[in-house]
C-alpha atoms as a PDB file:
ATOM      1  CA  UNK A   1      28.722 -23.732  -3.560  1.00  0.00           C
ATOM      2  CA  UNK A   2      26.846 -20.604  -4.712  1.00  0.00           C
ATOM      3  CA  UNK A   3      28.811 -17.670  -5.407  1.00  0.00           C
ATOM      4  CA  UNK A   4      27.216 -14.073  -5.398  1.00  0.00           C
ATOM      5  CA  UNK A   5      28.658 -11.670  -7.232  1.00  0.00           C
ATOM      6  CA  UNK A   6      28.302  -8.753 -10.071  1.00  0.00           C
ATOM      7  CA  UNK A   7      28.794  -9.449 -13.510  1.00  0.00           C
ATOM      8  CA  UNK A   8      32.386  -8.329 -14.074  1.00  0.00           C
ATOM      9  CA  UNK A   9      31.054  -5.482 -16.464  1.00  0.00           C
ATOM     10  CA  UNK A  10      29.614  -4.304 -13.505  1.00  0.00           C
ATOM     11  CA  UNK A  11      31.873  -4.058 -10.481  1.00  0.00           C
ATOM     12  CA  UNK A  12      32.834  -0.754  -9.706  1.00  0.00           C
ATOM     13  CA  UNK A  13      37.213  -0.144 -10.261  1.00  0.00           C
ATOM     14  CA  UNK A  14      39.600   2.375  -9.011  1.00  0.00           C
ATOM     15  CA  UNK A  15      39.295   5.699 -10.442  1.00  0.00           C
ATOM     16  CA  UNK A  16      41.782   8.732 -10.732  1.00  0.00           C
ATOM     17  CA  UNK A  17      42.665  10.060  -7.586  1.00  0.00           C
ATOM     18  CA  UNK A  18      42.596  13.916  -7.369  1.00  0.00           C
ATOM     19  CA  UNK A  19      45.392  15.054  -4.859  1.00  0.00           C
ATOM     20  CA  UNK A  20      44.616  18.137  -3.121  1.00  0.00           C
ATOM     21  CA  UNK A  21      46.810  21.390  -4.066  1.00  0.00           C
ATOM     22  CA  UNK A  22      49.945  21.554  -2.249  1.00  0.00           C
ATOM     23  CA  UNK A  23      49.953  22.898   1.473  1.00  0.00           C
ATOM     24  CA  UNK A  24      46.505  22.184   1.589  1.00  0.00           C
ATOM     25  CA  UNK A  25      45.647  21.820   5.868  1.00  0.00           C
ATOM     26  CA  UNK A  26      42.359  20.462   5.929  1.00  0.00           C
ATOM     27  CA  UNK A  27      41.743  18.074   3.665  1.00  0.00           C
ATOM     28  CA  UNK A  28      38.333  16.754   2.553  1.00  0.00           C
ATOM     29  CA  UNK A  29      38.055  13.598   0.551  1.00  0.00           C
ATOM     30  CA  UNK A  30      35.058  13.187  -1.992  1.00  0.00           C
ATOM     31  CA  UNK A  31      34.674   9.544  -3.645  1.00  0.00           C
ATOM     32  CA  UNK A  32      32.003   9.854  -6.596  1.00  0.00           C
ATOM     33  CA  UNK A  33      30.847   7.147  -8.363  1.00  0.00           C
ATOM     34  CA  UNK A  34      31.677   7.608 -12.318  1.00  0.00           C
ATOM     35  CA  UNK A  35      30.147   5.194 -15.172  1.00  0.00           C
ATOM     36  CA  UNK A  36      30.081   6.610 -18.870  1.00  0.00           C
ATOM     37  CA  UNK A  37      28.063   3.978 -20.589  1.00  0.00           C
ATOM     38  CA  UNK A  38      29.663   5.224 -24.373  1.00  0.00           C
ATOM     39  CA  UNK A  39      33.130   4.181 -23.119  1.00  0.00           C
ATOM     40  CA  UNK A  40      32.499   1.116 -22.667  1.00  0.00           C
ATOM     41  CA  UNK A  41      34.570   0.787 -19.570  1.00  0.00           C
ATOM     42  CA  UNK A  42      33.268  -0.343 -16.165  1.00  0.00           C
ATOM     43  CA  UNK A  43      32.113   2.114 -13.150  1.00  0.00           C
ATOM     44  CA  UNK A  44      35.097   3.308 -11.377  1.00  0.00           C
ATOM     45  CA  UNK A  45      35.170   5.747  -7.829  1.00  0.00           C
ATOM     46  CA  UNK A  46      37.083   8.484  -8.925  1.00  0.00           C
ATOM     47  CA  UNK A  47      38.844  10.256  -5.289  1.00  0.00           C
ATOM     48  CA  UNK A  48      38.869  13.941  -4.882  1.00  0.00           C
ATOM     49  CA  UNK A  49      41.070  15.564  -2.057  1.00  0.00           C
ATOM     50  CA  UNK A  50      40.121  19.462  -2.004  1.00  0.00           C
ATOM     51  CA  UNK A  51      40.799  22.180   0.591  1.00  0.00           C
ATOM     52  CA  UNK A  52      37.974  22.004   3.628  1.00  0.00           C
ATOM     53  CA  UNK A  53      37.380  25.855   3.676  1.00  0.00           C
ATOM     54  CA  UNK A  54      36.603  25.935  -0.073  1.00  0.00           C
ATOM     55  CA  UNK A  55      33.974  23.151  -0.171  1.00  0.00           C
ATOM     56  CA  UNK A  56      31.169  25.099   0.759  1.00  0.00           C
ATOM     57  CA  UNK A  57      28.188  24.406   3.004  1.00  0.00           C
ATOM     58  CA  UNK A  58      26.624  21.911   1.001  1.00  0.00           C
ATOM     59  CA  UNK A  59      27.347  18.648  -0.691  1.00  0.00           C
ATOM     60  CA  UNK A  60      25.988  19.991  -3.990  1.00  0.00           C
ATOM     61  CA  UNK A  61      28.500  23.235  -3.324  1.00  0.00           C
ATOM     62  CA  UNK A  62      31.056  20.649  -3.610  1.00  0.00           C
ATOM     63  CA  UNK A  63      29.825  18.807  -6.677  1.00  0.00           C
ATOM     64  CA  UNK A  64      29.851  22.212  -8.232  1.00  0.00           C
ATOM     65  CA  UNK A  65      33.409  22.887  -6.848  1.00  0.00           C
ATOM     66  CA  UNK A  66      34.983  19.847  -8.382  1.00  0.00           C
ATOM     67  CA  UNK A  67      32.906  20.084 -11.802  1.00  0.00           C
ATOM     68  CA  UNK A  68      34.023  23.529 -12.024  1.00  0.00           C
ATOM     69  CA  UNK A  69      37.804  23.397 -10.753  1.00  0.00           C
ATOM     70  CA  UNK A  70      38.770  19.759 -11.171  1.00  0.00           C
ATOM     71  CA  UNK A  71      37.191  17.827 -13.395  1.00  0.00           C
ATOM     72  CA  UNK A  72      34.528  19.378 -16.371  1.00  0.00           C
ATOM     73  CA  UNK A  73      33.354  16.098 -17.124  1.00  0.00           C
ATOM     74  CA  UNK A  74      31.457  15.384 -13.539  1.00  0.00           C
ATOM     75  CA  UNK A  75      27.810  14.646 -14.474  1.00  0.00           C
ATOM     76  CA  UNK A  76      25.233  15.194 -12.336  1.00  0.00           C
ATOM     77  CA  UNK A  77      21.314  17.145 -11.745  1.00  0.00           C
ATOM     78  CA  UNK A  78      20.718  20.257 -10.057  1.00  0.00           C
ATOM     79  CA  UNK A  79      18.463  23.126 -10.441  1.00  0.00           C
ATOM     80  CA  UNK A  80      16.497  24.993  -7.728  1.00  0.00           C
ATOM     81  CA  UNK A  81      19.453  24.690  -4.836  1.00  0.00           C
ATOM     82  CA  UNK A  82      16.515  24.797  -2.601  1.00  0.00           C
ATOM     83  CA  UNK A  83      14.997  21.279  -1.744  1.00  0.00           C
ATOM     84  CA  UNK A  84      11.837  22.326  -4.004  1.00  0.00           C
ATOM     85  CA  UNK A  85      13.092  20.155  -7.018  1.00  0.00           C
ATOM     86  CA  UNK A  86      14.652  17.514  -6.259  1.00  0.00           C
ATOM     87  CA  UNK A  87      16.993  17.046  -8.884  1.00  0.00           C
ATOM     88  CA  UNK A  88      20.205  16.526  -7.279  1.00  0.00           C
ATOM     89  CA  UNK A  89      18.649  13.424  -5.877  1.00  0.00           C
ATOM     90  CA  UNK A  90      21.985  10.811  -4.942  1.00  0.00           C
ATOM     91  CA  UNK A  91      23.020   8.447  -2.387  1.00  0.00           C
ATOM     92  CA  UNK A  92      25.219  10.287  -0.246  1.00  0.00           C
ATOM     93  CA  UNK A  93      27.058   7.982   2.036  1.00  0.00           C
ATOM     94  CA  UNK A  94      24.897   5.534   2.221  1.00  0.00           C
ATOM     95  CA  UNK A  95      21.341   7.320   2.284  1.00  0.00           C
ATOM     96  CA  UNK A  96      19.350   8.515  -0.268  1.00  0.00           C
ATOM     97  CA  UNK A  97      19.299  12.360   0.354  1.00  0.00           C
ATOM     98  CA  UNK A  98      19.079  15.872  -1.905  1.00  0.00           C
ATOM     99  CA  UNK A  99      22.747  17.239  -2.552  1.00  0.00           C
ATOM    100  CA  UNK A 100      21.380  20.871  -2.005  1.00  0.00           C
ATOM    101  CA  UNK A 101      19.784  20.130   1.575  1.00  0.00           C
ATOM    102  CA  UNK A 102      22.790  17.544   3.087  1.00  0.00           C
ATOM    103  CA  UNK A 103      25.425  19.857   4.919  1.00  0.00           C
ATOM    104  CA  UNK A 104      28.585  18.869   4.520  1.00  0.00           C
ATOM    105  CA  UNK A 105      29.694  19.145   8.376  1.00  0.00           C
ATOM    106  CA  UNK A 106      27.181  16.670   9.669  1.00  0.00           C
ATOM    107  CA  UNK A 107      28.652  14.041   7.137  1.00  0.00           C
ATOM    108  CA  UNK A 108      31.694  11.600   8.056  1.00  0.00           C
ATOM    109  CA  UNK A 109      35.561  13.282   6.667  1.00  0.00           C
ATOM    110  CA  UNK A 110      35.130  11.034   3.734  1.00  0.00           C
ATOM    111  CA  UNK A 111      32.661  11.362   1.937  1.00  0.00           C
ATOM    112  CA  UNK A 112      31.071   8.887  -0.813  1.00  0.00           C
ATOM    113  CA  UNK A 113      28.546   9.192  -4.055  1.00  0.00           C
ATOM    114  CA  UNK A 114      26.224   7.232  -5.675  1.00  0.00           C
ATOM    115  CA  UNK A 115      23.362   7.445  -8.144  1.00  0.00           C
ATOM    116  CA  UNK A 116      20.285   6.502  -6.515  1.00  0.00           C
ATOM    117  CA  UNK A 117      20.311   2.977  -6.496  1.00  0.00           C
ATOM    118  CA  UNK A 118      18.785  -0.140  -8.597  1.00  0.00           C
ATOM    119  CA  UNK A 119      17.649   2.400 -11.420  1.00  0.00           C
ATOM    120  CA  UNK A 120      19.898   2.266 -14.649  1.00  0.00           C
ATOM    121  CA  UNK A 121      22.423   5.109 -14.836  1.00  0.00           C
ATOM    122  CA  UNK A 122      22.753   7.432 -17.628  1.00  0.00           C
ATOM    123  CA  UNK A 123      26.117   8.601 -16.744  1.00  0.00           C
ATOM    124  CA  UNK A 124      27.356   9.253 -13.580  1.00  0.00           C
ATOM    125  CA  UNK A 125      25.318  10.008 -10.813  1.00  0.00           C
ATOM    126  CA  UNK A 126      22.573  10.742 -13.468  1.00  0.00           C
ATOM    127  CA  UNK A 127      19.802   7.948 -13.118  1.00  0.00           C
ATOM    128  CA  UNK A 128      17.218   6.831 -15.856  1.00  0.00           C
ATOM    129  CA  UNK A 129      13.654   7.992 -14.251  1.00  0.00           C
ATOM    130  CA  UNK A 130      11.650   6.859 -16.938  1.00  0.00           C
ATOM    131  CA  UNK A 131      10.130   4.639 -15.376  1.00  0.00           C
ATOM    132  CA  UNK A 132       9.657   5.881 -12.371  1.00  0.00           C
ATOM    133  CA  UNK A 133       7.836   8.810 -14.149  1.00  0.00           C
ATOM    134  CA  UNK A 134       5.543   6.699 -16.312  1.00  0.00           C
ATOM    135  CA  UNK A 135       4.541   4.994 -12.813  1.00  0.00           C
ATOM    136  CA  UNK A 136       3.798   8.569 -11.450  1.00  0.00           C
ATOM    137  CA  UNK A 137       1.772   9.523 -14.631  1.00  0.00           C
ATOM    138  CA  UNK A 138      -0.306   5.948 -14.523  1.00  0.00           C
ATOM    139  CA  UNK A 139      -1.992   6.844 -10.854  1.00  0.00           C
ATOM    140  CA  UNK A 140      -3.496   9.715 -13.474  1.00  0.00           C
ATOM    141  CA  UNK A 141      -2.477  12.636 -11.250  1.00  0.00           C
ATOM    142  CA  UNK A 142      -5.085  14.956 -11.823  1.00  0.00           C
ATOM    143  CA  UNK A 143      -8.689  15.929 -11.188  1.00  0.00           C
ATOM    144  CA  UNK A 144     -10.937  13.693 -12.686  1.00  0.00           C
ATOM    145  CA  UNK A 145     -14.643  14.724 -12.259  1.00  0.00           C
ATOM    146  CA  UNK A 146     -17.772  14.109 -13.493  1.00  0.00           C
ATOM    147  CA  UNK A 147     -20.233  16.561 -12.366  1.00  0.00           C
ATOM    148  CA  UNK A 148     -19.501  19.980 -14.113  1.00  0.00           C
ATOM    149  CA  UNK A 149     -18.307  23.078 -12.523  1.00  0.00           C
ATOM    150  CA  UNK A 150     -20.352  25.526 -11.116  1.00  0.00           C
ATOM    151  CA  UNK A 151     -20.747  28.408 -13.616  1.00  0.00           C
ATOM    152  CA  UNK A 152     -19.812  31.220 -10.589  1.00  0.00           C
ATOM    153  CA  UNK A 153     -17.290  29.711  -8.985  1.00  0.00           C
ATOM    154  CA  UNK A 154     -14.202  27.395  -8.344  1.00  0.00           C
ATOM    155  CA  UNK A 155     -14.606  23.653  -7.202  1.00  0.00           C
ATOM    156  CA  UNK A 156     -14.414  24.400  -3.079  1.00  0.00           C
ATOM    157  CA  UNK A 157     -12.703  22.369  -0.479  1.00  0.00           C
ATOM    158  CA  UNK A 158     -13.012  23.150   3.204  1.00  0.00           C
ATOM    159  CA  UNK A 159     -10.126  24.120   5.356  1.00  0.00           C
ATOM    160  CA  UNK A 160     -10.226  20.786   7.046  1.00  0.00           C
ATOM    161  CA  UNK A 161     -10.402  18.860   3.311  1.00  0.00           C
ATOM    162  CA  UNK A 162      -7.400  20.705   2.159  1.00  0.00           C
ATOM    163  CA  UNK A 163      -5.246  20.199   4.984  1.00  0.00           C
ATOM    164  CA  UNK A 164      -6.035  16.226   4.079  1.00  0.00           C
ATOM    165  CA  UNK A 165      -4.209  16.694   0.875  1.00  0.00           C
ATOM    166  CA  UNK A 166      -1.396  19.105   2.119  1.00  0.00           C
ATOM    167  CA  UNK A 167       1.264  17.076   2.962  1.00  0.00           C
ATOM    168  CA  UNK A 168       1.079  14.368   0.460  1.00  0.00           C
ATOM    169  CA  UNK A 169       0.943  17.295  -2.089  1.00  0.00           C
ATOM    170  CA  UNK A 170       4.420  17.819  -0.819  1.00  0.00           C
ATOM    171  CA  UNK A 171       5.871  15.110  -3.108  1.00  0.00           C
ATOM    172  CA  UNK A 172       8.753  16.705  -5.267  1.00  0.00           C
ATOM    173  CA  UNK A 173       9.452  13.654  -7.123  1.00  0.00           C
ATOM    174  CA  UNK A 174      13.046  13.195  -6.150  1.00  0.00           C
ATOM    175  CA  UNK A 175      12.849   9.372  -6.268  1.00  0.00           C
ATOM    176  CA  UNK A 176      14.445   8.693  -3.032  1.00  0.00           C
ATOM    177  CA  UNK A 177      11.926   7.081  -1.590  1.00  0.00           C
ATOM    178  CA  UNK A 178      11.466   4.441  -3.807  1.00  0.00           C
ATOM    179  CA  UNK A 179      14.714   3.856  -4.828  1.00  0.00           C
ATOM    180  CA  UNK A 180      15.515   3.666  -1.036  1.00  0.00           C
ATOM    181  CA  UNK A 181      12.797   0.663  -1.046  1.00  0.00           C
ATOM    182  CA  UNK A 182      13.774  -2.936  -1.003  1.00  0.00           C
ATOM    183  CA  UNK A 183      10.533  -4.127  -2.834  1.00  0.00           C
ATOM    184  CA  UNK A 184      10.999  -1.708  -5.622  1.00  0.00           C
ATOM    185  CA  UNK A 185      14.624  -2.822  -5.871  1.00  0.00           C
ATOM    186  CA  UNK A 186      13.088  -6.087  -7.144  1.00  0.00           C
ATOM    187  CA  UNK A 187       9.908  -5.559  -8.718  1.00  0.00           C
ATOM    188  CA  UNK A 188      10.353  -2.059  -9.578  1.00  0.00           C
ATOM    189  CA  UNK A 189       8.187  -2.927 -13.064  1.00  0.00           C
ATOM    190  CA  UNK A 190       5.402  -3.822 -11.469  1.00  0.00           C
ATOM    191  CA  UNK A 191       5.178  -2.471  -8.281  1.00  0.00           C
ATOM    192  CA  UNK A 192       4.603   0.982  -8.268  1.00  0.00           C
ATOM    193  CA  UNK A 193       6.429   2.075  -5.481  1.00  0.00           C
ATOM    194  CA  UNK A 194       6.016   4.820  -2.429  1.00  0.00           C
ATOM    195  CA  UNK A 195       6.112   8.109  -4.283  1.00  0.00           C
ATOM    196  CA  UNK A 196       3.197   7.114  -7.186  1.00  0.00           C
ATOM    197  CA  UNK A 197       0.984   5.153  -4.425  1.00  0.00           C
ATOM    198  CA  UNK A 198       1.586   8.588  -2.348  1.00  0.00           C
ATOM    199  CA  UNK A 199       0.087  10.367  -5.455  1.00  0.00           C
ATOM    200  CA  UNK A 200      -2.743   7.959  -5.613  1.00  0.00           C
ATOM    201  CA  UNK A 201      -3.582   8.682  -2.255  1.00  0.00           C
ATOM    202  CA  UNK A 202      -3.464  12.345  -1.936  1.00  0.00           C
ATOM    203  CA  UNK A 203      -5.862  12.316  -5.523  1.00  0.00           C
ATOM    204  CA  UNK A 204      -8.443   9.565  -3.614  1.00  0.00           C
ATOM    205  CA  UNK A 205      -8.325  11.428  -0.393  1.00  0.00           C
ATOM    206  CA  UNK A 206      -8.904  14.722  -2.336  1.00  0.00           C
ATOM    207  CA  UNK A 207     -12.515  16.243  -2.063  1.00  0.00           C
ATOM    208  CA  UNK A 208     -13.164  17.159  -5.389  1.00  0.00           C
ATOM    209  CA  UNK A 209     -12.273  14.035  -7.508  1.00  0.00           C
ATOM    210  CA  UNK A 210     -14.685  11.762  -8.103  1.00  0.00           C
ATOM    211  CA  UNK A 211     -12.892   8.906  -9.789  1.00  0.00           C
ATOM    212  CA  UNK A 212     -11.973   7.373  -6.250  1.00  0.00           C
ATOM    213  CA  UNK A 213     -13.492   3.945  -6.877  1.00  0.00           C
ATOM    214  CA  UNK A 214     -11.888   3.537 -10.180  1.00  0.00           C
ATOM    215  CA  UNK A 215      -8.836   4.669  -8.463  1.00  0.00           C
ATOM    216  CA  UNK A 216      -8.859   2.234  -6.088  1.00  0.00           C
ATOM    217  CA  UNK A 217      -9.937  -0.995  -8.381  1.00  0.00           C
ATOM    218  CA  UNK A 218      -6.610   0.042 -10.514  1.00  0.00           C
ATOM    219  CA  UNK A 219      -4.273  -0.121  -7.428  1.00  0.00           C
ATOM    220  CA  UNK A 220      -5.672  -3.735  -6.065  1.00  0.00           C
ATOM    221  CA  UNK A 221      -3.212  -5.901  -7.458  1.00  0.00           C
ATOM    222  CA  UNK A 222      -1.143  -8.384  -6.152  1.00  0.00           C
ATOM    223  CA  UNK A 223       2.184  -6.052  -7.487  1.00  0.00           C
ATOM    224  CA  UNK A 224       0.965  -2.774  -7.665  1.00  0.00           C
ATOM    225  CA  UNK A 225       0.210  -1.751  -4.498  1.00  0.00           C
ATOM    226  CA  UNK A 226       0.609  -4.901  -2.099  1.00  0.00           C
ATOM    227  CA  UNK A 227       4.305  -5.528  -2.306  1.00  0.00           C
ATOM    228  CA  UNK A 228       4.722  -3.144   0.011  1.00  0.00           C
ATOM    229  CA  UNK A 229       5.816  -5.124   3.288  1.00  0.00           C
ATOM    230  CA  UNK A 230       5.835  -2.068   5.299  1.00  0.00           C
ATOM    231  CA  UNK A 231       9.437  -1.690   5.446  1.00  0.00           C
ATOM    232  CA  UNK A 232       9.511   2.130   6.232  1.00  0.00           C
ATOM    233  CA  UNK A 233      12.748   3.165   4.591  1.00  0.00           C
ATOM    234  CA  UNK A 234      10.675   5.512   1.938  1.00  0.00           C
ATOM    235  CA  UNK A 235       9.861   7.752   5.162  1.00  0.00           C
ATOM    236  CA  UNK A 236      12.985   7.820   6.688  1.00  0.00           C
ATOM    237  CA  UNK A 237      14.713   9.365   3.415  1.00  0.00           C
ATOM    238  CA  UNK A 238      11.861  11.800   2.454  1.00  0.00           C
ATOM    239  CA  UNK A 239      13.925  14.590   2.354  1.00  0.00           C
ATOM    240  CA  UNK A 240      10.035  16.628   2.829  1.00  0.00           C
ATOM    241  CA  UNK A 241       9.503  14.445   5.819  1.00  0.00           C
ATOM    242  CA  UNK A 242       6.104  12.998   4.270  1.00  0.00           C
ATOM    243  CA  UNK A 243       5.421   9.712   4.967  1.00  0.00           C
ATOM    244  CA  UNK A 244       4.801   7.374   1.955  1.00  0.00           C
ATOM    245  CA  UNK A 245       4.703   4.384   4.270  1.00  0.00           C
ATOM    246  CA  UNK A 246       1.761   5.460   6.346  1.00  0.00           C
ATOM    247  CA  UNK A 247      -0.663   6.434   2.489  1.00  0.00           C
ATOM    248  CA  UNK A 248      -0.072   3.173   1.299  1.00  0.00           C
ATOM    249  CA  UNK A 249      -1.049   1.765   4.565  1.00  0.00           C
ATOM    250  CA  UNK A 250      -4.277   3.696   4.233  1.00  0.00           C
ATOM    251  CA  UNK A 251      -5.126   2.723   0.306  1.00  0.00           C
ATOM    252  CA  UNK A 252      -4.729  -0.574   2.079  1.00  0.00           C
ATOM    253  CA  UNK A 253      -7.060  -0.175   4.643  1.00  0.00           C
ATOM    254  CA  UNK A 254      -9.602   1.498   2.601  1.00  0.00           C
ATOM    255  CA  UNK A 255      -9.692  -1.497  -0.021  1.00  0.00           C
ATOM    256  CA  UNK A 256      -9.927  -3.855   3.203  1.00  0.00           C
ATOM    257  CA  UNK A 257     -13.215  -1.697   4.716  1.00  0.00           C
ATOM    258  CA  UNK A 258     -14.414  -1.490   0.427  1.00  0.00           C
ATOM    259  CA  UNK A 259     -14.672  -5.781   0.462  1.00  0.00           C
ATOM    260  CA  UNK A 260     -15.837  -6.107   4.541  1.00  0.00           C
END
């Protein structure tokens, strides 16, 4: 019979459990996934008990909290505090979600943290986006014209042609949506996933480029672009409510109208 399971170097142990201080009345429990890849040990879930009122309002408050009064060696991303960055990208009970934007009081009493999943982790709930960000740069994100520009003035979209590229524009590059994507998961070296075929789209849709053919003949590929099964889990996590699932279905439909 088959038997599923992770290599042993891999399954996540018991950690050090953090009791909360003494007289402590409302108690808040924090299990963070820890994994230094120098010690050679496996990932553990380290358990934090800390005092309810002191937690703050968000999950990344708390993060900070515990890195700052518990335990130093806590690893993890942050920067704006604002949802604009999306470095504090993590898996936060279950869902991929930004640390600065998830509110602690509409979570469960216990709450649990993980890197964003099926990427490699650097240490803790630091993930290796290389890859994802060489998959971002090969859509060639920028204007690509061939016609020069006019000598008094800028290249000039309409209202109407803007608002096309607004929302997709949106993307902050927090890699929950494709890490939150079952195809990616799996074939996350060749397919290249909602948030870079979300880029693609917003640069063919754009007004002003003029590479949109070329564009599209680089995303028609059996991996690339069409092992997306139309799941719809990189929507549901945007945490900038685009919707990855519904540009890919469009770069779809455009090569399907390009060959009928």
């Amino acid at each position: 019979m088959a038997e599923f399971r992770l290599p042993a170097n891999s399954r996540i142990m018991k950690g050090v459990t953090h009791a909360a201080p003494p007289g402590t009345r409302a108690v808040r429990t924090v299990r963070i996934y820890r994994f230094n890849p120098d010690s050679g040990a496996n990932p553990r879930m380290d358990t934090f008990e800390l005092d309810a009122r002191s937690c703050g309002q968000m999950v990344l408050d708390t993060l900070i909290l515990i890195k700052a009064n518990v335990d130093s060696s806590l690893t993890f991303r942050r920067s704006c505090r604002e949802g604009i960055c999306g470095s504090c990208a993590m898996n936060i009970n279950g869902v991929n979600r930004l640390a600065c934007t998830t509110a602690t009081r509409d979570l469960a009493p216990e709450i649990r943290i993980y890197p964003l999943p099926a990427l490699p982790v650097v240490k803790d709930l630091v993930p290796d986006l290389s890859n994802f960000y060489a998959q971002y740069a090969s859509v060639k994100p920028w204007l690509q014209t061939r016609t020069p520009v006019p000598a008094d003035r800028e290249r000039l979209q309409s209202k109407e042609e803007q608002e096309r590229i607004d929302r997709p524009a949106a993307c902050i590059l927090c890699a929950c949506c494709s890490t939150a994507c079952p195809s990616y998961w799996w074939n996350s070296e060749r397919f290249l996933g909602p948030a870079a075929l979300l880029a693609a789209y917003r640069w063919i849709i754009d007004s002003r480029d003029e590479a949109g053919g070329e564009r599209l003949d680089e995303l028609e590929d059996p991996f690339r672009l069409y092992r997306c099964h139309t799941i719809g889990n990189c929507t549901d996590v945007c945490p900038k409510d685009l919707n990855p699932a519904r540009a890919i279905a469009e770069i779809k439909k455009m090569l399907l109208e390009r060959h009928s």
